[in-house]
C-alpha atoms as a PDB file:
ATOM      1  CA  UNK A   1     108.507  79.839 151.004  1.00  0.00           C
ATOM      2  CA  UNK A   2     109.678  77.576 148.050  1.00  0.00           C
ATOM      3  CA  UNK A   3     111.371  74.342 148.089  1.00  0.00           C
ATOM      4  CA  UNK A   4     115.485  74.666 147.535  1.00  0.00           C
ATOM      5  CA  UNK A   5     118.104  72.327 146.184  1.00  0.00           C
ATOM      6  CA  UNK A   6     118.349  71.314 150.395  1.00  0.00           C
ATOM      7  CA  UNK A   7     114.994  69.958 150.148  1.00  0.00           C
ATOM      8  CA  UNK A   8     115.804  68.057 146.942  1.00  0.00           C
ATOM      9  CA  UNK A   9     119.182  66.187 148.505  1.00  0.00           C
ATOM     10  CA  UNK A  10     116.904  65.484 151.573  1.00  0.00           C
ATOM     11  CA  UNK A  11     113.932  63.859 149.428  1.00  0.00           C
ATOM     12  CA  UNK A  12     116.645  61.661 147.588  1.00  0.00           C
ATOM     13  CA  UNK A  13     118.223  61.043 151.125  1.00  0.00           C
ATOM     14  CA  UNK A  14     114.701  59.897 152.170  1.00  0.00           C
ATOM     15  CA  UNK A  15     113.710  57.880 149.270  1.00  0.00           C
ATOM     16  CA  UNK A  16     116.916  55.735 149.524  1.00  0.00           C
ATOM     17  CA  UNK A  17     116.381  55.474 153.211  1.00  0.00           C
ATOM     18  CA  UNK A  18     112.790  54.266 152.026  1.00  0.00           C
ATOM     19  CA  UNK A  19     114.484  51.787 149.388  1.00  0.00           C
ATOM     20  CA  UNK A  20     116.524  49.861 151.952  1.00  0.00           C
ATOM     21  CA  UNK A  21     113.644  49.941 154.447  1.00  0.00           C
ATOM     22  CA  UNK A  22     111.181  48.377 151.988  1.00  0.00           C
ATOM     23  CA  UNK A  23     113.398  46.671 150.007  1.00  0.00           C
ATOM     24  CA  UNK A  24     112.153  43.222 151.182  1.00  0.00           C
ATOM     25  CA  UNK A  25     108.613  43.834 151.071  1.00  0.00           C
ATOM     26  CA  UNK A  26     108.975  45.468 147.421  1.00  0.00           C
ATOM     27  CA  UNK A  27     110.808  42.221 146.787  1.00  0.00           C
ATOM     28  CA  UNK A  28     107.929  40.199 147.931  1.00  0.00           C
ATOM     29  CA  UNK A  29     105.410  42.211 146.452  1.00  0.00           C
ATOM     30  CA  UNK A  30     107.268  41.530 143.238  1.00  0.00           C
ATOM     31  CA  UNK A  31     107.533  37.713 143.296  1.00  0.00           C
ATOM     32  CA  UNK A  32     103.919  36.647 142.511  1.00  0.00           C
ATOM     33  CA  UNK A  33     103.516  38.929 139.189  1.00  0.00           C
ATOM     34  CA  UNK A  34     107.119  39.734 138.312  1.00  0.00           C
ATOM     35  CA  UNK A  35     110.551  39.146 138.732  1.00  0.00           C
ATOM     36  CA  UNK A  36     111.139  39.387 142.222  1.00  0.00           C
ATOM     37  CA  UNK A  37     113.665  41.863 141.696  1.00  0.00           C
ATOM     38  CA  UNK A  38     111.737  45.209 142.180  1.00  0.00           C
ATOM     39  CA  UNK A  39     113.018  45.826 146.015  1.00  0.00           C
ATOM     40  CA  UNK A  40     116.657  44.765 145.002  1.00  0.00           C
ATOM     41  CA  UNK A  41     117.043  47.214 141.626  1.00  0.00           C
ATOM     42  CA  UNK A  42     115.087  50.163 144.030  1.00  0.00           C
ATOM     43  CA  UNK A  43     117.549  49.682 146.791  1.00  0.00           C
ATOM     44  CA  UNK A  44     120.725  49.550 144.430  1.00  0.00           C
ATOM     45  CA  UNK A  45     119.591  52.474 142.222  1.00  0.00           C
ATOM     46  CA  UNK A  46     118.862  54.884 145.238  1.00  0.00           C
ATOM     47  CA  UNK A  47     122.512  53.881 146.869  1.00  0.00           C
ATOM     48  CA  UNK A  48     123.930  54.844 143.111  1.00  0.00           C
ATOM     49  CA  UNK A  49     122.164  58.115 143.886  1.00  0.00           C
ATOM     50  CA  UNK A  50     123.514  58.856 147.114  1.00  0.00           C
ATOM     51  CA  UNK A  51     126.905  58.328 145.745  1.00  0.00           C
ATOM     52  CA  UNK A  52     126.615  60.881 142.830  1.00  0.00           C
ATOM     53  CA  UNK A  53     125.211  63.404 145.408  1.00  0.00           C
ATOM     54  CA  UNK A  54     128.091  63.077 147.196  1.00  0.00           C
ATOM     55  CA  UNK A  55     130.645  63.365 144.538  1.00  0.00           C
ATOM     56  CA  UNK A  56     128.988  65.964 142.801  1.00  0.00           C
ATOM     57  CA  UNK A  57     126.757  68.171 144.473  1.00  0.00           C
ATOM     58  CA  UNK A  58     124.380  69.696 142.583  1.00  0.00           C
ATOM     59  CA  UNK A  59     123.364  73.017 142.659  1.00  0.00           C
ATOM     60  CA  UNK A  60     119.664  73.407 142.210  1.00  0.00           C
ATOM     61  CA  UNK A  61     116.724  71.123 142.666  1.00  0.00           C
ATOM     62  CA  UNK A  62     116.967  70.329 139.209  1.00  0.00           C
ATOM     63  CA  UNK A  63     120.513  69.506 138.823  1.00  0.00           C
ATOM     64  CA  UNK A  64     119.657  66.747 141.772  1.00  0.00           C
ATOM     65  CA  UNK A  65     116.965  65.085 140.297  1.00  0.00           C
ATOM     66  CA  UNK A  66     118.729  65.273 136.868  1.00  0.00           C
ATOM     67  CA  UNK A  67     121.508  63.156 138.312  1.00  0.00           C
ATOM     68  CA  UNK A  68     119.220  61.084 139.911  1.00  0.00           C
ATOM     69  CA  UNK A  69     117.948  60.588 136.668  1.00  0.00           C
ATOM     70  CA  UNK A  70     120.880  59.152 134.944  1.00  0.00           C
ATOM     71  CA  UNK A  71     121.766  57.213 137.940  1.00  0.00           C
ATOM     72  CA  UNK A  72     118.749  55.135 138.073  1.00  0.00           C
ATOM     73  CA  UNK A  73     119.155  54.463 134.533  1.00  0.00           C
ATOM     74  CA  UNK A  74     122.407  53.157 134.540  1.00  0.00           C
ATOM     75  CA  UNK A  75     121.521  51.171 138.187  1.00  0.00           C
ATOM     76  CA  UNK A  76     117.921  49.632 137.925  1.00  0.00           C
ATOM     77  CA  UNK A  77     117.696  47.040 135.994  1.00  0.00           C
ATOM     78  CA  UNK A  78     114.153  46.001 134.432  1.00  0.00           C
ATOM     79  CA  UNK A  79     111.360  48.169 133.495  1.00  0.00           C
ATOM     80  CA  UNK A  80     111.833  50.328 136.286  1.00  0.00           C
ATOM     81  CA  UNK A  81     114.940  51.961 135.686  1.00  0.00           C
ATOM     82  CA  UNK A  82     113.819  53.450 132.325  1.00  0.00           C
ATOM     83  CA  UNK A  83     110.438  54.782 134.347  1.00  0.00           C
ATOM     84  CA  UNK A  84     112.021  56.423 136.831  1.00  0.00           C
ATOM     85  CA  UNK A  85     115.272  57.592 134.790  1.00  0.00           C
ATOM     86  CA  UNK A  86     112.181  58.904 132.243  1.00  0.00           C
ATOM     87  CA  UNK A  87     110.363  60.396 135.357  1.00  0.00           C
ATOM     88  CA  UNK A  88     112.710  62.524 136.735  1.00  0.00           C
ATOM     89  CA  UNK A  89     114.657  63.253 133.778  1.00  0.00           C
ATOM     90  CA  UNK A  90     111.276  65.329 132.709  1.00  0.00           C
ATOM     91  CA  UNK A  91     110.822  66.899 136.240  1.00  0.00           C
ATOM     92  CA  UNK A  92     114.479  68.284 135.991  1.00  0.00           C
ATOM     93  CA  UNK A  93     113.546  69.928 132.497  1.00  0.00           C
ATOM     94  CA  UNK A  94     110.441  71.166 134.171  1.00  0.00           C
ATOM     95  CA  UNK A  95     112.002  72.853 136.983  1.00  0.00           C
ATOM     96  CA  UNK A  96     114.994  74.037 135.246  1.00  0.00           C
ATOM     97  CA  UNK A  97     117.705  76.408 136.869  1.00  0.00           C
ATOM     98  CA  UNK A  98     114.683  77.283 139.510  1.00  0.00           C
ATOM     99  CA  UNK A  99     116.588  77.903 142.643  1.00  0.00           C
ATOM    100  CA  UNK A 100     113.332  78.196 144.648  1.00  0.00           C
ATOM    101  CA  UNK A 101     110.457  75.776 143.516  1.00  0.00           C
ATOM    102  CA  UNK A 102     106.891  77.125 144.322  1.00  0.00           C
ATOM    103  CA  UNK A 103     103.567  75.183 144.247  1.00  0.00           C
ATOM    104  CA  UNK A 104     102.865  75.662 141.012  1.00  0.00           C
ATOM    105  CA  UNK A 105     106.184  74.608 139.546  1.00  0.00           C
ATOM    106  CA  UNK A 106     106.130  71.639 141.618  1.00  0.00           C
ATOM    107  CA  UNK A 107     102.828  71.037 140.627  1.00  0.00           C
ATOM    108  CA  UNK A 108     103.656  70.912 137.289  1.00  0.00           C
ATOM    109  CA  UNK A 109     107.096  68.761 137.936  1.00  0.00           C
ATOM    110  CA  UNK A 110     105.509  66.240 139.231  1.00  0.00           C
ATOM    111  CA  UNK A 111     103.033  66.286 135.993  1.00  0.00           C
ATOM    112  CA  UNK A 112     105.950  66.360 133.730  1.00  0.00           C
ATOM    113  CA  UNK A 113     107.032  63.321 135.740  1.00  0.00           C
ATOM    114  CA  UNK A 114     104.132  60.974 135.396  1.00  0.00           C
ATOM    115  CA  UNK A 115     103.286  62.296 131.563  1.00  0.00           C
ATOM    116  CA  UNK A 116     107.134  61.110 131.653  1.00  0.00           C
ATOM    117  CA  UNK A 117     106.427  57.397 132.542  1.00  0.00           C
ATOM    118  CA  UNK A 118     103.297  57.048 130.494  1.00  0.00           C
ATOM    119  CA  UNK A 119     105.182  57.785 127.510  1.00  0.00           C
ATOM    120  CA  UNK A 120     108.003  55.594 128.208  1.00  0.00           C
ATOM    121  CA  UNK A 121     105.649  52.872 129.572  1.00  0.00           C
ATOM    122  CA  UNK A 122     102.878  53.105 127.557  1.00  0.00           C
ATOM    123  CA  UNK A 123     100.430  52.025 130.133  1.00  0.00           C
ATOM    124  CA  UNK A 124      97.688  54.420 131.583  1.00  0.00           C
ATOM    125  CA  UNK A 125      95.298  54.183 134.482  1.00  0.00           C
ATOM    126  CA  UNK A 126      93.822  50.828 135.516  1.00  0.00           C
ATOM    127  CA  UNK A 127      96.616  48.725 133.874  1.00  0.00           C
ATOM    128  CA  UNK A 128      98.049  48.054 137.369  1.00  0.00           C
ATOM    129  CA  UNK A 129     101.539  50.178 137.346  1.00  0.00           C
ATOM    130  CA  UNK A 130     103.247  52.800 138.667  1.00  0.00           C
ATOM    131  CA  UNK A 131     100.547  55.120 136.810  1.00  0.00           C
ATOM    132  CA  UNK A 132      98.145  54.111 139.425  1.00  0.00           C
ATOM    133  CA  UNK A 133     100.033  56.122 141.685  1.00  0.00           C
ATOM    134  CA  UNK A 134     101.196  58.367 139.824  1.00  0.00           C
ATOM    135  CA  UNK A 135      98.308  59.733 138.185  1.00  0.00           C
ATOM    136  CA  UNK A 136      95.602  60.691 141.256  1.00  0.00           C
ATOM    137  CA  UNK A 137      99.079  62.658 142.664  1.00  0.00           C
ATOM    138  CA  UNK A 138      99.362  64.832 140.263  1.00  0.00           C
ATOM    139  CA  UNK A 139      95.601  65.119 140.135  1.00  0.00           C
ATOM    140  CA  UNK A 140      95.804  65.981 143.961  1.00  0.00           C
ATOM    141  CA  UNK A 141      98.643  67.989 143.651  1.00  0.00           C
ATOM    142  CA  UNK A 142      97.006  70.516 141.020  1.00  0.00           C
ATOM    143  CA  UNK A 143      94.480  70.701 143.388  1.00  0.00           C
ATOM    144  CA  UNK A 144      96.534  71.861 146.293  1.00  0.00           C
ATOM    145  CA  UNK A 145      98.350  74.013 144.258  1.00  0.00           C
ATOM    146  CA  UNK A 146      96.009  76.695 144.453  1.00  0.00           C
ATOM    147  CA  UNK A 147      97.056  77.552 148.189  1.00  0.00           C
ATOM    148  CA  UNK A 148     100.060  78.217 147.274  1.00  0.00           C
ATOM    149  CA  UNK A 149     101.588  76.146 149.669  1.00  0.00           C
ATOM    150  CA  UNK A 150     104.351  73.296 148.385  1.00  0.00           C
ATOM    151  CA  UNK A 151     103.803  71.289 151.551  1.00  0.00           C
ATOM    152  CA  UNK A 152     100.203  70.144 151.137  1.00  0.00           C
ATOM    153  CA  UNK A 153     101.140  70.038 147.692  1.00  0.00           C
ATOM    154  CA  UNK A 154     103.560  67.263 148.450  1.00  0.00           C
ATOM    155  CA  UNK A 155     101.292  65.663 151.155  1.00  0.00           C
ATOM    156  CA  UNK A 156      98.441  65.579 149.137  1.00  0.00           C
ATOM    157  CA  UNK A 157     100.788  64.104 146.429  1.00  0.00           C
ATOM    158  CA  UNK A 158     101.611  61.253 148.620  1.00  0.00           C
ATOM    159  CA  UNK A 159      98.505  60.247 150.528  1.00  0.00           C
ATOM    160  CA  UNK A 160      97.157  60.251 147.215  1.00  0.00           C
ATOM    161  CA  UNK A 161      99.840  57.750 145.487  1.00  0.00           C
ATOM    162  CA  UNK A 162      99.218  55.965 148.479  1.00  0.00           C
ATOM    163  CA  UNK A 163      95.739  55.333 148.266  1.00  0.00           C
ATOM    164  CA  UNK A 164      96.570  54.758 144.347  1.00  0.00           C
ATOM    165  CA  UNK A 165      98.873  51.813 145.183  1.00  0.00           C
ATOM    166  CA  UNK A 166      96.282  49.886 147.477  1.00  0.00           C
ATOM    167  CA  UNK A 167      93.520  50.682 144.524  1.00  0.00           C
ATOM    168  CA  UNK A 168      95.860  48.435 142.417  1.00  0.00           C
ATOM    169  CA  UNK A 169      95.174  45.119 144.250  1.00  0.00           C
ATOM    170  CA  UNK A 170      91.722  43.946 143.040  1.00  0.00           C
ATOM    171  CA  UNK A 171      92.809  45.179 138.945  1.00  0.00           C
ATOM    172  CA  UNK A 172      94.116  42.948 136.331  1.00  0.00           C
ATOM    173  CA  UNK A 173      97.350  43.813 135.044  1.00  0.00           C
ATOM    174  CA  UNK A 174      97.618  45.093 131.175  1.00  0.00           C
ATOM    175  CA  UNK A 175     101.149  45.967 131.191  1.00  0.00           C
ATOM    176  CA  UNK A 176     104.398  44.675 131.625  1.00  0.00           C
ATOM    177  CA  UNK A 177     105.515  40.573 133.091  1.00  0.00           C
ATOM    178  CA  UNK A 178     101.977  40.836 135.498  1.00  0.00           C
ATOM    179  CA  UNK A 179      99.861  41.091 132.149  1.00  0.00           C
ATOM    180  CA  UNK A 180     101.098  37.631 131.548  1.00  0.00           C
ATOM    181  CA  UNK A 181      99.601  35.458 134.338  1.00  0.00           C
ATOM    182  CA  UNK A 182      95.445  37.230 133.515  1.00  0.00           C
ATOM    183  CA  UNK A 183      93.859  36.817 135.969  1.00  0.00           C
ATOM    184  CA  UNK A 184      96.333  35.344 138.354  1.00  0.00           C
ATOM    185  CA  UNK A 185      97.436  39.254 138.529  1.00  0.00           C
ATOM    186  CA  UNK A 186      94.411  39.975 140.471  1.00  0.00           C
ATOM    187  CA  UNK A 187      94.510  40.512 144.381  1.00  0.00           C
ATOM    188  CA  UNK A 188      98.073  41.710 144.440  1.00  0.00           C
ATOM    189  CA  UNK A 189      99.434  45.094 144.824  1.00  0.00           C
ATOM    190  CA  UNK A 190     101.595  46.716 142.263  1.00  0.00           C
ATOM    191  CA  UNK A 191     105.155  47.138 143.353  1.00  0.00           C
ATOM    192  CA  UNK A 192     105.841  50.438 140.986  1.00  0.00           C
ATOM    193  CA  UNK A 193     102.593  51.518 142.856  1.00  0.00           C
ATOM    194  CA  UNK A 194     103.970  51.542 146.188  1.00  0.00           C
ATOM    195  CA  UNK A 195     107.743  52.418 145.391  1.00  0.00           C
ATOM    196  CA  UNK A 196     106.234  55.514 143.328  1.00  0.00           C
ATOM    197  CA  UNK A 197     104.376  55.902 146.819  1.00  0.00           C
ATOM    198  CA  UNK A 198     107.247  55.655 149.218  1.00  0.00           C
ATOM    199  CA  UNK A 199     109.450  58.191 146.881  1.00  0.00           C
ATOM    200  CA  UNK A 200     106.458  60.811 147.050  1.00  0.00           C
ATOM    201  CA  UNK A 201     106.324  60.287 150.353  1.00  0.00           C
ATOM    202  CA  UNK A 202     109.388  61.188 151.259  1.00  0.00           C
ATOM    203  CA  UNK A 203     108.999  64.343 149.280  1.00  0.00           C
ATOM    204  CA  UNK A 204     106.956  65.260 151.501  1.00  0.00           C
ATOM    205  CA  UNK A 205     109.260  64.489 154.275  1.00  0.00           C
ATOM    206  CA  UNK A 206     111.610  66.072 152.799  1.00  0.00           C
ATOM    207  CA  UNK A 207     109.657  69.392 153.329  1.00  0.00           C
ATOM    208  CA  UNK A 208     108.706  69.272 156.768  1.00  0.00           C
END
């Protein structure tokens, strides 16, 4: 059994229940390498969200995370608005009018996300970003695709990100306001990593 536009409303649901939850610690997270806005522009975006679900409700999984797309764009302010705006803007093309995702589509959504924010970002593994979360997900997630079954694909997506995000505290940032204190940058965790985390996470949620 696929994943449905019902699972898609309930991941968004999720990830702005994640947003307010963590919005403090993302904000804290972000105050000794950026702006310590990252928690506060997550939280806001993800409410934005919820209140374009409600007044139009999409269709398909791709209609959601296409107007999750433009709200986080217009919402989060910073780098991360364009990342995520980017990242689910491509996973919407990807799926398309699918009705009824399968674990190879999703597979390849969530690839078409992360190839999404390393060509808006510019930054690749080991800079010490949201790619460090992103990228051994979708690795893990083509893996699990092969059973054919979208749940592991989606937990193995997560678990993954998460380890991703703690593998970001000993590196030195290379991208974005972090890349500016060197050194400095080292022995603190990337917010992007661990909001990229907590959304994937509640994908998988979402699915249970």
């Amino acid at each position: 059994m696929g994943l449905d536009v019902t699972w898609a409303v309930r991941w968004l649901t999720l990830s702005a229940e994640a947003m307010a939850e963590h919005r403090v610690e993302l904000i804290e997270l972000d105050r000794p390498i950026g702006d310590s806005d990252h928690g506060e522009n997550m939280d806001r975006g993800f409410k934005a969200v919820m209140d374009k679900l409600a007044e139009s409700p999409p269709d398909t999984p791709g209609a959601a995370l296409k107007l999750t797309a433009m709200a986080l764009m217009s919402k989060v302010g910073g780098a991360a608005g364009p990342l995520y705006g980017t990242a689910f803007l491509r996973a919407a093309t990807a799926l398309g009018s699918t009705r009824d995702i399968d674990a190879g589509t999703l597979a390849a959504a969530l690839q078409a996300a992360r190839d999404g924010i390393v060509a808006r970002g510019k930054a690749e593994s080991g800079d010490k970003t949201m790619v460090d979360a992103w990228t051994p997900a979708i690795e893990a997630a083509a893996l699990a695709a092969g059973d054919g079954d979208v749940h592991k694909v989606l937990l193995a997506a997560a678990e993954a990100a998460e380890a991703g995000a703690v593998s970001t505290d000993p590196m030195l940032a290379r991208k974005g306001r972090a890349s500016y204190l060197g050194e400095r940058s080292i022995g603190h965790r990337d917010p992007g990593a661990v909001s990229s985390a907590l959304i994937l996470r509640a994908a998988a949620g979402a699915a249970e």
